[in-house]
Protein backbone atom coordinates (compact mmCIF):
# COMPACT_ATOMS: atom_id res chain seq x y z
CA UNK A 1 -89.21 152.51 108.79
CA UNK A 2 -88.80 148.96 110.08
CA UNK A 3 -90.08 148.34 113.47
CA UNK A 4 -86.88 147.09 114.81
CA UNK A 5 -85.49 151.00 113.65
CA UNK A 6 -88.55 152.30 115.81
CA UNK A 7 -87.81 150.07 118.22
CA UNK A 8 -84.57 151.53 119.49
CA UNK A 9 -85.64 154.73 119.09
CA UNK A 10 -88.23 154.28 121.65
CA UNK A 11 -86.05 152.17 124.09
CA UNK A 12 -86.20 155.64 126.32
CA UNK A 13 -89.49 155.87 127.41
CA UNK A 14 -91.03 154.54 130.34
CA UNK A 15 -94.72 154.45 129.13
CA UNK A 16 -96.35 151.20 130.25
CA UNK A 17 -98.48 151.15 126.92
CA UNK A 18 -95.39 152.00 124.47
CA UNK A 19 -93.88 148.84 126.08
CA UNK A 20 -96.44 146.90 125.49
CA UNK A 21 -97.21 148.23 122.08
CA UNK A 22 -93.18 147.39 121.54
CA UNK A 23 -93.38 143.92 122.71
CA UNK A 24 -96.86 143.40 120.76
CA UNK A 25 -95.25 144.34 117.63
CA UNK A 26 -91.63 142.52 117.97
CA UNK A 27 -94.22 139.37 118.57
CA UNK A 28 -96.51 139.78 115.30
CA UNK A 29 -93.66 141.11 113.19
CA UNK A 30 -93.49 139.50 109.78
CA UNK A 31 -97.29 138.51 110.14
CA UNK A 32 -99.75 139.51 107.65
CA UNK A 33 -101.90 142.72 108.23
CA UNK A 34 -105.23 140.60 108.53
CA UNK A 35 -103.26 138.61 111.11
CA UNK A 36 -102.27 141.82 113.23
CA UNK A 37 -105.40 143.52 113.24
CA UNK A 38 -107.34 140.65 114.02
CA UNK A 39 -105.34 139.59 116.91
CA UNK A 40 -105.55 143.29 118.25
CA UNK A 41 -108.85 143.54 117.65
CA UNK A 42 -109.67 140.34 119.71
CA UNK A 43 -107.49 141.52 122.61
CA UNK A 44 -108.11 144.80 122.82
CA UNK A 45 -112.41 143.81 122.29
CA UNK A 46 -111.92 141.64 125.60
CA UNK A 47 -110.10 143.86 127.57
CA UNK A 48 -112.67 146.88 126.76
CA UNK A 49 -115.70 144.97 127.65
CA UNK A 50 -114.02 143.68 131.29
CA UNK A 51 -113.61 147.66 131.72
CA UNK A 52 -109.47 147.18 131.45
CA UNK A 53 -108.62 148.99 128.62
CA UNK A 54 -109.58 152.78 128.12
CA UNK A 55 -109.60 155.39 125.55
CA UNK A 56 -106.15 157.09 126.73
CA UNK A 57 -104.69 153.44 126.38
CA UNK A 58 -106.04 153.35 123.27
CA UNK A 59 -104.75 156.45 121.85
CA UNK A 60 -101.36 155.14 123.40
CA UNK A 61 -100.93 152.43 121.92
CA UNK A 62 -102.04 154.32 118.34
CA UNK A 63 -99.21 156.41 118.87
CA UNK A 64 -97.18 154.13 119.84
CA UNK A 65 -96.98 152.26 116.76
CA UNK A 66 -98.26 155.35 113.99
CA UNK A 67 -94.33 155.69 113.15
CA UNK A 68 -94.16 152.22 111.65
CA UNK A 69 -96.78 152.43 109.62
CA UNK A 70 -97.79 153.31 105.90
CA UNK A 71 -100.44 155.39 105.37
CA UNK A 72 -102.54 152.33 104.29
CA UNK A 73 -102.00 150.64 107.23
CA UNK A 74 -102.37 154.12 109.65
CA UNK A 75 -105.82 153.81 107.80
CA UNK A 76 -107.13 150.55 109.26
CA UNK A 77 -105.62 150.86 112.59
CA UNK A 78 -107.57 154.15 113.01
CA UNK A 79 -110.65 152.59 112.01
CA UNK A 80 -109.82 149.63 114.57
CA UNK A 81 -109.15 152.37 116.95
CA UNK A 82 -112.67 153.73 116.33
CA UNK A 83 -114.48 150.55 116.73
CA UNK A 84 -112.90 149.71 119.78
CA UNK A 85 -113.48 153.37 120.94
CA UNK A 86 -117.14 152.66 120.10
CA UNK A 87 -117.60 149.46 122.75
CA UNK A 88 -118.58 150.31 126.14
């Protein structure tokens, strides 16, 4: 599924994170995996350690982008998701 696809499918819903997780992904579209994880691995890194981002968001945003995934790339995010998880 391409994201833009997912995209309009999720147009509905009012979830704060899913709109973010939307707008992150239109903006690193077309940008290489190591790119993309990197980037939300830095963000997501700061915003955990100033006590802005927790483990609900987290899981949000995982769902909110599982669907445009391949099951390679569902792989690394949920290891990214664990790491980040793992920062207090």
């Amino acid at each position: 599924m391409k994201f833009s696809d997912y995209q309009n499918q999720s147009a509905k819903t009012g979830d704060k994170v899913t709109q973010q997780a939307l707008e992150f992904l239109k903006k690193y579209e077309g940008k290489s995996r190591d790119e993309l994880l990197a980037t939300i691995v830095k963000i997501a890194t700061k915003k955990r350690r100033a006590g802005e981002l927790s483990d609900l968001e987290i899981d949000r945003f995982y769902d909110s982008i599982a669907p445009t995934l391949t099951g390679e790339q569902l792989k690394s995010l949920g290891e990214v998701v664990a790491t980040l998880k793992a920062i207090k």
